[in-house]
Structures are given as structure tokens and as C-alpha cells.
N, C-alpha and C. Protein backbone atom coordinates (compact mmCIF):
# COMPACT_ATOMS: atom_id res chain seq x y z
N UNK A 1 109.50 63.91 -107.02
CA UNK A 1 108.13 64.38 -107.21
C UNK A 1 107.30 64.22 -105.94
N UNK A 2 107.53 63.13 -105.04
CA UNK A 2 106.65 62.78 -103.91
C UNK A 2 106.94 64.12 -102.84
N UNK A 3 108.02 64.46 -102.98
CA UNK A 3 107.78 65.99 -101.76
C UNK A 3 107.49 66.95 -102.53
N UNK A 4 106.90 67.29 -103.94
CA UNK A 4 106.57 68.29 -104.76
C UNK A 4 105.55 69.00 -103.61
N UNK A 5 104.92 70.19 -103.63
CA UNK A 5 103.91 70.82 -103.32
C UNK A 5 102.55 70.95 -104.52
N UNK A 6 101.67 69.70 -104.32
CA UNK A 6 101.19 69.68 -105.45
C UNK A 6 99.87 70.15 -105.23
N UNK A 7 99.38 71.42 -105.70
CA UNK A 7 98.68 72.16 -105.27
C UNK A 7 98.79 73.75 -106.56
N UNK A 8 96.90 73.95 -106.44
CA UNK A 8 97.35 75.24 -107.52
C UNK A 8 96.12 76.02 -107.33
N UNK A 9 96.13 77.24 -107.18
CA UNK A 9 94.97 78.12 -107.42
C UNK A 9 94.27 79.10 -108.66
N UNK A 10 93.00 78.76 -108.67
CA UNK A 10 92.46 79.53 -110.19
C UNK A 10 90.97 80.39 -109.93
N UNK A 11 91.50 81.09 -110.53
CA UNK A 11 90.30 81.96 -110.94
C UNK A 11 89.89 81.87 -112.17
N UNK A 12 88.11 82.16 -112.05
CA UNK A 12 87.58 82.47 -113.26
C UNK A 12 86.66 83.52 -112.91
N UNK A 13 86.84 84.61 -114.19
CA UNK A 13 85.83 85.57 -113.95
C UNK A 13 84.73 85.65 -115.45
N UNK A 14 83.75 85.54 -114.95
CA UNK A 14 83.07 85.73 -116.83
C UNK A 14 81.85 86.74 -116.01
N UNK A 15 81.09 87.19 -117.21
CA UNK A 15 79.75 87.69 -117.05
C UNK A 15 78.51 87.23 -116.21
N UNK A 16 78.88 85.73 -115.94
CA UNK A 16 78.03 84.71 -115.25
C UNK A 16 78.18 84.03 -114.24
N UNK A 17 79.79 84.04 -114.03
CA UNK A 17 80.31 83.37 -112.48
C UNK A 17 82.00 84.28 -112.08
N UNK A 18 81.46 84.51 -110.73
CA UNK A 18 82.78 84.85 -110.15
C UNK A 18 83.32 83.11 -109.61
N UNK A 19 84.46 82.60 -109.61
CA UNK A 19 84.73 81.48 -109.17
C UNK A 19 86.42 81.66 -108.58
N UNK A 20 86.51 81.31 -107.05
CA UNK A 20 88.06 80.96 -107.30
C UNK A 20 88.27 79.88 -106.22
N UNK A 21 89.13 79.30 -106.91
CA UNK A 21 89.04 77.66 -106.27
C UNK A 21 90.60 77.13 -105.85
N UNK A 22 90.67 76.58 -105.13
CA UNK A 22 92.29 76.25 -104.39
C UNK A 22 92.43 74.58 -104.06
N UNK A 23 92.95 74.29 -104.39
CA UNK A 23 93.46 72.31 -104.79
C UNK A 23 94.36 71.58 -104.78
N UNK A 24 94.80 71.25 -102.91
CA UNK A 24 95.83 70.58 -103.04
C UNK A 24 95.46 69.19 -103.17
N UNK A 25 96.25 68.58 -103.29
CA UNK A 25 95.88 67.37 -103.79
C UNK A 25 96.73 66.35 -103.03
N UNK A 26 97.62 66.52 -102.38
CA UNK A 26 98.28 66.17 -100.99
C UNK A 26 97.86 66.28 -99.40
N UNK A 27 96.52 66.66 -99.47
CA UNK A 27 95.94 67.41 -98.19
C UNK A 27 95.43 66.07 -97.75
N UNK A 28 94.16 66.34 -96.61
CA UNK A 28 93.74 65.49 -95.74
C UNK A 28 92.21 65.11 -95.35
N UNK A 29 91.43 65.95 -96.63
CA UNK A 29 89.98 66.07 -97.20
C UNK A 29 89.60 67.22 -96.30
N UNK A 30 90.19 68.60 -95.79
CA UNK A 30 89.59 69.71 -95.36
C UNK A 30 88.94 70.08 -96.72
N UNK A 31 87.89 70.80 -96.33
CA UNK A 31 87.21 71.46 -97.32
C UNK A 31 86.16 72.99 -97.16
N UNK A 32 86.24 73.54 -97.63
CA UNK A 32 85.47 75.16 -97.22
C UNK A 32 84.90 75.45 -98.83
N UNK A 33 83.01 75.16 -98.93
CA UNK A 33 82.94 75.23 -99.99
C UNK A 33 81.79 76.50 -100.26
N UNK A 34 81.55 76.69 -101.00
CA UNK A 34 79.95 77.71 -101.15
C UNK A 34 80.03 78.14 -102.29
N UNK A 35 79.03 77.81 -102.93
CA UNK A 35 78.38 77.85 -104.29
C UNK A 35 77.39 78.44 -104.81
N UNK A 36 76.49 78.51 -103.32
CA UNK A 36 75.27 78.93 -103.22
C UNK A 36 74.42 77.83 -103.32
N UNK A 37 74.94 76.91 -103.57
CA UNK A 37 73.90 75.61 -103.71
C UNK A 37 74.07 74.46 -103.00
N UNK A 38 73.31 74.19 -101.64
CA UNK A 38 73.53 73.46 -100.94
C UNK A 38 73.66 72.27 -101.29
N UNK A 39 73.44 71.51 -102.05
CA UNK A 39 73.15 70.39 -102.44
C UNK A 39 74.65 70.22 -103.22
N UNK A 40 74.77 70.89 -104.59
CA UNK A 40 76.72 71.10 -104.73
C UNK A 40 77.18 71.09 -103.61
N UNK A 41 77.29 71.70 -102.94
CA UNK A 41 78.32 71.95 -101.51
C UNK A 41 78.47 70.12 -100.90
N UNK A 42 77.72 70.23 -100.84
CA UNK A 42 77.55 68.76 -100.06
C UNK A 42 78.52 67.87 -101.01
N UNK A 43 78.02 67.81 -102.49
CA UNK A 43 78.95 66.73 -103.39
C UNK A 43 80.34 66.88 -103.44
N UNK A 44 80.87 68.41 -103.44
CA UNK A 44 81.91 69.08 -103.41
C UNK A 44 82.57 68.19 -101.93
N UNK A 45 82.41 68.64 -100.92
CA UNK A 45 82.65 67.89 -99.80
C UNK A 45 82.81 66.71 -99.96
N UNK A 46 81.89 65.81 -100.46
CA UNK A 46 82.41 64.33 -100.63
C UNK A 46 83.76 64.15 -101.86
N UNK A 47 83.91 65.42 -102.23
CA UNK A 47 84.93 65.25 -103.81
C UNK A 47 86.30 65.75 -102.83
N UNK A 48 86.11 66.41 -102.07
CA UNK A 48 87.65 66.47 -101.29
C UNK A 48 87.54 65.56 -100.09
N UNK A 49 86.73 65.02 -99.44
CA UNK A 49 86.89 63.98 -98.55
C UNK A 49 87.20 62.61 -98.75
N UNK A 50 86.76 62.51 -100.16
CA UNK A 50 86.66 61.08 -100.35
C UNK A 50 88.40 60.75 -101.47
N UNK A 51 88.81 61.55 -101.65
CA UNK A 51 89.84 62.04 -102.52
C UNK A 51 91.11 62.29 -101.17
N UNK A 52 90.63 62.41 -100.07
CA UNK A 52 91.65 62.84 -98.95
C UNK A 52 92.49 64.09 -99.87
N UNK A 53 91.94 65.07 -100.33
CA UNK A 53 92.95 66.26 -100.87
C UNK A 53 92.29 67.78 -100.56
N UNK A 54 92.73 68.81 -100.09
CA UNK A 54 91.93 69.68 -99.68
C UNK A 54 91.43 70.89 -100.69
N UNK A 55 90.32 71.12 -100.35
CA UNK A 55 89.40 72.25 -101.78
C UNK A 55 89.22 73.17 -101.03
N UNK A 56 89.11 74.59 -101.92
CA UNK A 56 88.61 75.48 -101.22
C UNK A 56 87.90 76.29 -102.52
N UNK A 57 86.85 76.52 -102.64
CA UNK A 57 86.17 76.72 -103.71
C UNK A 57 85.03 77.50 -103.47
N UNK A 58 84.87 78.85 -103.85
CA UNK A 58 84.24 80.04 -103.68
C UNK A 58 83.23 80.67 -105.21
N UNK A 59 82.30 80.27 -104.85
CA UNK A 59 81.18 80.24 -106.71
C UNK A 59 80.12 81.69 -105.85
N UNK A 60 80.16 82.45 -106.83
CA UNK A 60 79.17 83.74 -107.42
C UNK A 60 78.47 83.95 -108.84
N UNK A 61 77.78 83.00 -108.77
CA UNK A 61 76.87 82.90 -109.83
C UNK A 61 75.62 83.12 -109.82
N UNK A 62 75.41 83.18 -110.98
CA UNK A 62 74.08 83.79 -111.55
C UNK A 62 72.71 83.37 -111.32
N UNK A 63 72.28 82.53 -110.23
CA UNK A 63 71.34 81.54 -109.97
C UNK A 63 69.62 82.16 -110.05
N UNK A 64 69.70 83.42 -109.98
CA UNK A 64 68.53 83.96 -110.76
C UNK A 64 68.00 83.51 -111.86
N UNK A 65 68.91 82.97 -112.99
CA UNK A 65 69.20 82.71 -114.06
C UNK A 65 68.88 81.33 -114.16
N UNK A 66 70.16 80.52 -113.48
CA UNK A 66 69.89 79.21 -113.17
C UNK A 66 71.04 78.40 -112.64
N UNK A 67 70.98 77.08 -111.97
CA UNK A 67 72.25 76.97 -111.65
C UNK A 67 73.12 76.49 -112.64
N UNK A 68 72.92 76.28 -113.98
CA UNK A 68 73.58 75.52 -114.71
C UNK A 68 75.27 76.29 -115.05
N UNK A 69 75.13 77.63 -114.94
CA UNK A 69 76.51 78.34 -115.51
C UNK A 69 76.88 77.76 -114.03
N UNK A 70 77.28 78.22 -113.03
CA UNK A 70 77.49 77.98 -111.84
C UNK A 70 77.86 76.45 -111.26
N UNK A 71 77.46 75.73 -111.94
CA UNK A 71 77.71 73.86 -111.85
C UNK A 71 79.14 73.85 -112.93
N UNK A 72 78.85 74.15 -113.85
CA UNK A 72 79.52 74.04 -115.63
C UNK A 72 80.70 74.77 -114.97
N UNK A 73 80.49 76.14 -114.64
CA UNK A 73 82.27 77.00 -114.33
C UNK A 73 82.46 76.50 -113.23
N UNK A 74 82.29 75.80 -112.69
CA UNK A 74 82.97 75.10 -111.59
C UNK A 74 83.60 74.35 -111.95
N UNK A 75 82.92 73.29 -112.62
CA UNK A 75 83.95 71.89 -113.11
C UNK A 75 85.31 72.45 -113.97
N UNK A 76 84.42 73.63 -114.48
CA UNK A 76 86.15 73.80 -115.58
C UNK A 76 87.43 74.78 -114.18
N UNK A 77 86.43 75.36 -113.45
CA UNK A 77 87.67 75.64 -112.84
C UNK A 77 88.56 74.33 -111.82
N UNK A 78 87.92 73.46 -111.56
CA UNK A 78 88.07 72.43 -110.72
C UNK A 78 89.25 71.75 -111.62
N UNK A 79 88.76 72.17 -113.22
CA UNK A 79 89.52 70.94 -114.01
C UNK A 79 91.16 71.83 -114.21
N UNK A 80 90.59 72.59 -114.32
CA UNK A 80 92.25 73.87 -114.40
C UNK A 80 92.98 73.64 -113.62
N UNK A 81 92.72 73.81 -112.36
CA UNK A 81 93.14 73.15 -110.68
C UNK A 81 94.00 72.50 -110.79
N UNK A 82 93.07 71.01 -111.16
CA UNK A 82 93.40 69.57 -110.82
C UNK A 82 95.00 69.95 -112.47
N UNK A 83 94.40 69.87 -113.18
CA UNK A 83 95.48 70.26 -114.76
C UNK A 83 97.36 70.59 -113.72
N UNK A 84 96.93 71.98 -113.32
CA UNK A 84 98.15 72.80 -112.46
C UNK A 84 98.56 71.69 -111.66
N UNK A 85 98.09 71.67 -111.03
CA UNK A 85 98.41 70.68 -109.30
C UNK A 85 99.06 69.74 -110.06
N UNK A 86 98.92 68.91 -110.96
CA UNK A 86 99.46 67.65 -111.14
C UNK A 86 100.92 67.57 -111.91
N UNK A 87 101.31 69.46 -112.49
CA UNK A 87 102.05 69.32 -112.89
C UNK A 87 102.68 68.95 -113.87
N UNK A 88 104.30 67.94 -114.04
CA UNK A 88 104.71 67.26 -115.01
C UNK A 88 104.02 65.85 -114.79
N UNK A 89 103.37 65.36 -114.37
CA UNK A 89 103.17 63.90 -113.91
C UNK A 89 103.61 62.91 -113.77
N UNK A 90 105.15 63.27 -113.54
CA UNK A 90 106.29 62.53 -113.26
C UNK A 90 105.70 61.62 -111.88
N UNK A 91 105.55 60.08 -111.82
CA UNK A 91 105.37 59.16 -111.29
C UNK A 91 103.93 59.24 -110.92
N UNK A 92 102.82 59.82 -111.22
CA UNK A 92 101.72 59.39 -110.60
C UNK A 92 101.15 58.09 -111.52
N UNK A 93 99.89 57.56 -110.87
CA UNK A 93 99.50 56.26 -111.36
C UNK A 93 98.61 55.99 -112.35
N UNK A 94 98.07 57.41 -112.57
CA UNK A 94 97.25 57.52 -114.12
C UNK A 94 95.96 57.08 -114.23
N UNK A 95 96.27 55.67 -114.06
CA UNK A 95 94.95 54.88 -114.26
C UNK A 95 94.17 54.55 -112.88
N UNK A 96 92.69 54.84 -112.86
CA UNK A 96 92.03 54.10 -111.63
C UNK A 96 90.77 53.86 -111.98
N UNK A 97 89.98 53.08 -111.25
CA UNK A 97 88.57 52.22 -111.76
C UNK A 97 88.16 51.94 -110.62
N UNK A 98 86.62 52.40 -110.21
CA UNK A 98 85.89 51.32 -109.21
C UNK A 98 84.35 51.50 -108.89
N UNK A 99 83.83 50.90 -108.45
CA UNK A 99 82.55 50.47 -108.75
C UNK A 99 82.18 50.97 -107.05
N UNK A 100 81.19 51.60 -106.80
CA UNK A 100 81.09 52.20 -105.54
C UNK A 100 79.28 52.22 -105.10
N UNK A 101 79.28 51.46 -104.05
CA UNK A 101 77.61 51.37 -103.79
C UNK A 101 77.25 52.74 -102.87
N UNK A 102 75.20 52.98 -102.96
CA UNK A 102 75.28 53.56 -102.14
C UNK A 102 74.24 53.11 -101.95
N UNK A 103 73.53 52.51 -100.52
CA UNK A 103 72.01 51.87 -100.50
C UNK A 103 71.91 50.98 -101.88
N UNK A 104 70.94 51.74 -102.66
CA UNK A 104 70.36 50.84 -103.95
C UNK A 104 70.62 51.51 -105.20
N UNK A 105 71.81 51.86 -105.04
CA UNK A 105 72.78 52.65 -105.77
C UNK A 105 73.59 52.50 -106.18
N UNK A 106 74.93 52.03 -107.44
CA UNK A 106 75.66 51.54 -107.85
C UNK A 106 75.80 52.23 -109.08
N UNK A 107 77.40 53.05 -109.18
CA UNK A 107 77.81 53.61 -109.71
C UNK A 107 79.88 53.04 -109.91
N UNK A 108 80.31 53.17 -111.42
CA UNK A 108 81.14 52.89 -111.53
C UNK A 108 81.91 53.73 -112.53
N UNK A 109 83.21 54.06 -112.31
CA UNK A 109 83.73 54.95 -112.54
C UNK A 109 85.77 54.60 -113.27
N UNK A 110 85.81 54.82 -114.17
CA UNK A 110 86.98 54.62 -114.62
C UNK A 110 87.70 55.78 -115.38
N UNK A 111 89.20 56.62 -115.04
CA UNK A 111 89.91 57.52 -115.35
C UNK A 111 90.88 57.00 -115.99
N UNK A 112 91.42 58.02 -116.82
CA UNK A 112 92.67 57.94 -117.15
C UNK A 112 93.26 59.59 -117.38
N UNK A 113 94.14 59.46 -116.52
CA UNK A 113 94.99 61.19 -116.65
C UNK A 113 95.57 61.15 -117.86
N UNK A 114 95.58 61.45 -118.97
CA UNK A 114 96.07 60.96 -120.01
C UNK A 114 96.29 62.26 -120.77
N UNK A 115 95.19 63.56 -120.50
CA UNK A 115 95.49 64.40 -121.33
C UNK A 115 94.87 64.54 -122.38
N UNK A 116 94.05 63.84 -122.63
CA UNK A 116 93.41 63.80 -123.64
C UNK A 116 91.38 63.72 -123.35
N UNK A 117 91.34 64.91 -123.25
CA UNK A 117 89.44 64.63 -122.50
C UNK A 117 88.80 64.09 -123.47
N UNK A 118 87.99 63.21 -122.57
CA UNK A 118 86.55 62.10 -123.38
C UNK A 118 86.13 62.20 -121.88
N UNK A 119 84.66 61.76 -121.80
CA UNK A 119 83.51 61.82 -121.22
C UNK A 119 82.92 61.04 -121.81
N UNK A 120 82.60 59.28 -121.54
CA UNK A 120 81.42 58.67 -121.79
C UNK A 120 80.52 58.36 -120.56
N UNK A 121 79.42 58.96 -120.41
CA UNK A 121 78.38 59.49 -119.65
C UNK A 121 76.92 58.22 -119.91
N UNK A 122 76.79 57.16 -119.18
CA UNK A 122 76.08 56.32 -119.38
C UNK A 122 74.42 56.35 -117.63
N UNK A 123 73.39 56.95 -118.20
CA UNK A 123 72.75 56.77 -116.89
C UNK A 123 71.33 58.06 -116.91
N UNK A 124 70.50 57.27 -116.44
CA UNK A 124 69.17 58.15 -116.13
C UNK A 124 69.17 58.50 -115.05
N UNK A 125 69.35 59.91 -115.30
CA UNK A 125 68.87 60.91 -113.97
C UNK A 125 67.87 61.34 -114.03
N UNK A 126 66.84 61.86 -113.21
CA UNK A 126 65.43 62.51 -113.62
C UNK A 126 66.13 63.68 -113.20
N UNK A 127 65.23 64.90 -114.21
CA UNK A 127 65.22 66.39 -113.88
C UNK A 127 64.52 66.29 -112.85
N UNK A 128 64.54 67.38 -112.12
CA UNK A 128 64.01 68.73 -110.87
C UNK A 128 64.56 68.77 -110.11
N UNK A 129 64.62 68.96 -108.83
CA UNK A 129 65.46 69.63 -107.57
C UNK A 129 65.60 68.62 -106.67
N UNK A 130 66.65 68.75 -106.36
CA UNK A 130 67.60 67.73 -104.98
C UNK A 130 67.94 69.18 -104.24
N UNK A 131 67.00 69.27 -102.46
CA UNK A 131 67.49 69.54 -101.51
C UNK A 131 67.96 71.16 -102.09
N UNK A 132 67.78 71.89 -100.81
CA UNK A 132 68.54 72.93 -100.68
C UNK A 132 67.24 74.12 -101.53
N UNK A 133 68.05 75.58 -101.18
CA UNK A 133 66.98 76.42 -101.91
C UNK A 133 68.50 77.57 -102.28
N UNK A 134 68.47 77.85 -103.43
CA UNK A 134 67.96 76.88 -104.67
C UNK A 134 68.13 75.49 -104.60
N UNK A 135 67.76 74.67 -105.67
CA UNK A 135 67.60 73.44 -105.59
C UNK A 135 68.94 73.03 -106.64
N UNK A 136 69.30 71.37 -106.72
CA UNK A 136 70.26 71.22 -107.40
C UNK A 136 69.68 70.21 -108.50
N UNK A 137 69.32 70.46 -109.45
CA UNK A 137 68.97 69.45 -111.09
C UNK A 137 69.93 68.29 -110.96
N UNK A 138 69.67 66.94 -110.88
CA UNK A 138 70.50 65.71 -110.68
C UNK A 138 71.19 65.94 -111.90
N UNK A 139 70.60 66.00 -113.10
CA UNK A 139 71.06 66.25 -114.81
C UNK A 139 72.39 66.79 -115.11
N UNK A 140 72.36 68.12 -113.93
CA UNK A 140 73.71 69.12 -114.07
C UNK A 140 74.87 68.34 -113.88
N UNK A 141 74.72 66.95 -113.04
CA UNK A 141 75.81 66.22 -112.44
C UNK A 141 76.61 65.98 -113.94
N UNK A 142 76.25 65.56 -115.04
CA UNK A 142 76.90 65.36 -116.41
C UNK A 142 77.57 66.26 -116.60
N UNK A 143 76.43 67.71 -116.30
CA UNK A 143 77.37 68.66 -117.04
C UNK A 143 78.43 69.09 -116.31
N UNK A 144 78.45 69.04 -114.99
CA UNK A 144 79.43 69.31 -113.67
C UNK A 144 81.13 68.22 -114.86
N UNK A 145 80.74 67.03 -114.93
CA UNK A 145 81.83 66.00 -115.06
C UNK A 145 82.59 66.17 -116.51
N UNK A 146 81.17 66.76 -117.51
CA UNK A 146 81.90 67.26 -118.94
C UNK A 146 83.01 68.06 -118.94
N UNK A 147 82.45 69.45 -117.75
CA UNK A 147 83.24 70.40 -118.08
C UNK A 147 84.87 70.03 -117.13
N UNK A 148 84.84 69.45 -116.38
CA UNK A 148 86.07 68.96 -115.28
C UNK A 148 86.86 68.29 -116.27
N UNK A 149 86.61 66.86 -117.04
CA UNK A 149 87.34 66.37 -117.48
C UNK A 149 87.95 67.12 -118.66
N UNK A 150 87.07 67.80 -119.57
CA UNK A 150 87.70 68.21 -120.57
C UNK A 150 88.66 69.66 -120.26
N UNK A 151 88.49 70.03 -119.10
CA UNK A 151 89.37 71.19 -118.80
C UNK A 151 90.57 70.55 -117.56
N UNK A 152 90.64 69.32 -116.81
CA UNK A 152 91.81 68.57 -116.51
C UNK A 152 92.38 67.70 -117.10
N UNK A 153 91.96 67.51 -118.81
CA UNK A 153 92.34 66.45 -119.90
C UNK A 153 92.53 64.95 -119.51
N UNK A 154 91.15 64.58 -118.82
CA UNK A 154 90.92 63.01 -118.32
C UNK A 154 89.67 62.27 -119.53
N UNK A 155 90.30 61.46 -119.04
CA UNK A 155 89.50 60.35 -120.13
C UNK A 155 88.66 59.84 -119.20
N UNK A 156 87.24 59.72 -118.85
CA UNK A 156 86.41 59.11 -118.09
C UNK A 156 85.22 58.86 -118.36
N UNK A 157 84.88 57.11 -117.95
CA UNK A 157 83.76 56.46 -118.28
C UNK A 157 82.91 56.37 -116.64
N UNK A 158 82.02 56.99 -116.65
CA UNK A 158 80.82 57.15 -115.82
C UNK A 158 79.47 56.53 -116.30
N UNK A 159 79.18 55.13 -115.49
CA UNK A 159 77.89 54.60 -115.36
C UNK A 159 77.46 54.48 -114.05
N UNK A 160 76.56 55.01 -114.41
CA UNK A 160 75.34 54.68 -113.05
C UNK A 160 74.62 53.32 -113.67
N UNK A 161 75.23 52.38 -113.14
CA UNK A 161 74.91 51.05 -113.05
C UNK A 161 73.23 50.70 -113.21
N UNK A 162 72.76 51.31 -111.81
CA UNK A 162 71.34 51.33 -111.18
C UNK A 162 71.08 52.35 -110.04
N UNK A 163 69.87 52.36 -109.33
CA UNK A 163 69.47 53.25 -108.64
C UNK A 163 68.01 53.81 -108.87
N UNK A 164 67.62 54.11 -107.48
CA UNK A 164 66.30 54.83 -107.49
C UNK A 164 65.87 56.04 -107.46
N UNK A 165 66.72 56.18 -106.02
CA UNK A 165 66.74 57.57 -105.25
C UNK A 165 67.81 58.38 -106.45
N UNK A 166 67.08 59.89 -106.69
CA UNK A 166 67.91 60.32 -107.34
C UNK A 166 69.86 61.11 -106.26
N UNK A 167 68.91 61.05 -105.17
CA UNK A 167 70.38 61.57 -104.75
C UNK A 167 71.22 60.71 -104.21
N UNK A 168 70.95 59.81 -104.13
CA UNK A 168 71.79 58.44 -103.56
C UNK A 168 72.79 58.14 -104.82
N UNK A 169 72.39 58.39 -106.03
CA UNK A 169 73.10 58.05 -107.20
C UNK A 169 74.30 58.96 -107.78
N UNK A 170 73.59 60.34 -107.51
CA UNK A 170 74.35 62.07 -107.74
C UNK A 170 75.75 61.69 -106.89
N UNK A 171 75.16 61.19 -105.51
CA UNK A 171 76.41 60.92 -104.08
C UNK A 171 77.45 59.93 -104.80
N UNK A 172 76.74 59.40 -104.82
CA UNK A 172 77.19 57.29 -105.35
C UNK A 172 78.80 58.04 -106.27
N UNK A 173 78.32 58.95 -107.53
CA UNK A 173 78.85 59.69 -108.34
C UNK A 173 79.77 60.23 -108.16
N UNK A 174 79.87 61.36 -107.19
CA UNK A 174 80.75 62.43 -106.55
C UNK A 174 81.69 61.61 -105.62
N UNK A 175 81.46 60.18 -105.06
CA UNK A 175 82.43 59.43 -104.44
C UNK A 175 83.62 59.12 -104.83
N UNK A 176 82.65 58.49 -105.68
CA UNK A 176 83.42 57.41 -106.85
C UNK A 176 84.17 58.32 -107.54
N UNK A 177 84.20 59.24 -108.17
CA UNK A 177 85.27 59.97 -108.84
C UNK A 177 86.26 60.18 -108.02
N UNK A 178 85.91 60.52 -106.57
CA UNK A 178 86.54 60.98 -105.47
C UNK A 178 87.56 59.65 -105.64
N UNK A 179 87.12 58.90 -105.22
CA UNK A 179 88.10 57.85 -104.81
C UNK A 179 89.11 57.33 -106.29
N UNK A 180 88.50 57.70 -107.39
CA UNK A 180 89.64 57.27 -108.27
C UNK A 180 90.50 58.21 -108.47
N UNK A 181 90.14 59.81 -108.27
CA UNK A 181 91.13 60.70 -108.09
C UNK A 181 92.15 60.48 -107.57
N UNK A 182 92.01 59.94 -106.09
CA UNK A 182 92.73 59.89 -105.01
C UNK A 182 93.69 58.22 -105.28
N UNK A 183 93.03 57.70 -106.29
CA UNK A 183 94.21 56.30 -106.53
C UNK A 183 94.71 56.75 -107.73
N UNK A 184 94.71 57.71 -108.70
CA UNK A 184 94.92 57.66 -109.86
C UNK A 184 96.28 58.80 -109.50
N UNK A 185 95.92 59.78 -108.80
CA UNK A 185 96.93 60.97 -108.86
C UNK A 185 98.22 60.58 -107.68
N UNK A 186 98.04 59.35 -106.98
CA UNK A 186 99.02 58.92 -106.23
C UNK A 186 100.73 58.96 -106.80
N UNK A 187 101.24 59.09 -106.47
CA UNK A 187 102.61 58.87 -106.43
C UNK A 187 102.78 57.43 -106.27
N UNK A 188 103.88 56.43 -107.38
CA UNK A 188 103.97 55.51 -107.20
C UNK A 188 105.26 54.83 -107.60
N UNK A 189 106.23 56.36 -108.30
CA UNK A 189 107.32 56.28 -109.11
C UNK A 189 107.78 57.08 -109.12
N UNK A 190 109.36 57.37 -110.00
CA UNK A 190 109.54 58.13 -110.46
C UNK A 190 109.88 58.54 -111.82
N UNK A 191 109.29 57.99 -112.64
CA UNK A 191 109.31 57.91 -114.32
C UNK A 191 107.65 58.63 -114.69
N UNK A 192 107.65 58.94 -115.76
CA UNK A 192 106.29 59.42 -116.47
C UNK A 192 105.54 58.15 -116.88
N UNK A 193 103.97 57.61 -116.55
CA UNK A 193 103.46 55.95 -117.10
C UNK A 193 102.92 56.67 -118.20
N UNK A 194 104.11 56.76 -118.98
CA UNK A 194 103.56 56.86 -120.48
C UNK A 194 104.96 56.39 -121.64
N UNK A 195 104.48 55.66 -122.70
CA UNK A 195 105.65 55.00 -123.79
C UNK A 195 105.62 56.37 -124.89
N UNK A 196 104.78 57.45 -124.96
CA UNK A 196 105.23 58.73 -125.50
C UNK A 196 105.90 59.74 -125.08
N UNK A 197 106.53 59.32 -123.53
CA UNK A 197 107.12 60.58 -123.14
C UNK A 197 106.24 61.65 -122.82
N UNK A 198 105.21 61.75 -122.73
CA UNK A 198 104.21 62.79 -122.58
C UNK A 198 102.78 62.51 -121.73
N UNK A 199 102.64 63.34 -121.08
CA UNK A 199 100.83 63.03 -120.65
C UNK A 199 100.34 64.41 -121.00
């Protein structure tokens, strides 16, 4: 499995977002992103840098409208991606957890590739705009993580501990997933870490 090519590309087309997104997960945190929303772009970037795996992710959405379709079909295409790329999950490590500062910011984050999506979502974000024109709703960050996990079938507990600044926390966020991605989808074997035979 460790010389697999673990990597997959997806499209989504609906009435509301053109999206197509590319995800290796063996890469070296290159990243080429545009969303239309500077402020995504930026988190996106910290989600393949901090993950050391390379993205390439291309969003045409509806932002007249608002950015929320455009945040939401992202994560599910992100989660399709990540789903493909990983394959049979013959030897990766499944589980990862960690607690990640940023300034006065503290966010903690625990996965499990398991296949089975849950999202427990613990933390006050204030509505309105973070940066960029259009602007990015801190709020969407939930819905960004709903739609990822339940369309890459991860089990993940997200607290924002504390924090002031709303974008220090959004960041804090997009790290920290980053980095448990990048310990969780490791190669560490070659057996499946599961007693059902299945993930």
C-alpha cells in the first residue's frame, strides 16, 4: 500500500456550483486554489500545507446568491476526494487527535477514518465577513466540516476550546484538521486497523 498512488479526482456539477477538485494525499502541500473567496482560499491552503498533501481545487459558484452553496459543495467534493484517495485503507493509522494554538486561539480536533460520518461541532463563531470581497461568514466553517466528513465517512469532534479573533480561530480550525489528516491517513502497516474487516 505505501507505494500505492494515493490520489483521486472529482467533479461536481449542480445548478449552484461548478467544482473540480484533485487530492493527492502523498504530495508535499503544493496547492492551486480559487473559489472565489479569498478568505476560503487561504484556509484551503493551510488544509494542503499543513496536511503536506497536494490540492487542486477549482469552485464556480453562485456567490450572487451567497457563499454558502460554494463552502458546502466544496467540502462534499473534498470529502469524495479524500473517500477515493484512501482507497482500501489497507495500513493507514485511522485515528488522530490534537489540540493546536493560534495567538489566543485554541482549537482541538479528533478523527477517526472509520466510515461512518458524525460531526460533533462544539464553539461560538460570530456571523459576518472575514477578509476578502466577497467576504467569508466564520459560521460556514461548520458547514464547510459537516459536509467533508459526512461525504469522506469520518467521525470528527471539533472544539474551539477559546478565542477572540474570529479568524485566528476559523485558521486555528483549518490547521488542526490539517494536521490530523496528515497523522491519521499515514501509512503505518500493512493490515486494515479494524477487528471488522472493514472501514
Amino acid at each position: 500500500m505505501s507505494g500505492a498512488n494515493r490520489s483521486a479526482a472529482v467533479e461536481r456539477n449542480t445548478a449552484e456550483t461548478k467544482i473540480n477538485v484533485s487530492w493527492n494525499l502523498d504530495g508535499s502541500g503544493t496547492h492551486s486554489i480559487s473559489t472565489g473567496l479569498p478568505f476560503f482560499d487561504h484556509m484551503l491552503a493551510q488544509l494542503a500545507k499543513h496536511s503536506r498533501s497536494d490540492l487542486k481545487i477549482e469552485v464556480l459558484g453562485d456567490l450572487d446568491v451567497d457563499a454558502h452553496h460554494s463552502v458546502e459543495d466544496t467540502g462534499i467534493a473534498l470529502g469524495q476526494a479524500l473517500l477515493v484517495a484512501l482507497g482500501n485503507k489497507v495500513g493507514i493509522r485511522r485515528f488522530a487527535s490534537l489540540s493546536l494554538p493560534l495567538d489566543e486561539a485554541l482549537v482541538s480536533i479528533a478523527i477517526d477514518l472509520s466510515g461512518r460520518p458524525f460531526l460533533e461541532f462544539r464553539g461560538e463563531l460570530s456571523d459576518g465577513n472575514l477578509l476578502g470581497n466577497p467576504g467569508f461568514d466564520p459560521q460556514l466553517t461548520e458547514e464547510f466540516l459537516r459536509a467533508f466528513v459526512a461525504s469522506a465517512g469520518i467521525s470528527a469532534h471539533v472544539d474551539i476550546v477559546r478565542g477572540k479573533n474570529s479568524h485566528h480561530m476559523v485558521e486555528a480550525t483549518f490547521k488542526c484538521l490539517a494536521r490530523c489528516l496528515r497523522d491519521a491517513v499515514a501509512i503505518e502497516g500493512d493490515s486494515l486497523p479494524s477487528t471488522k474487516g472493514t472501514l
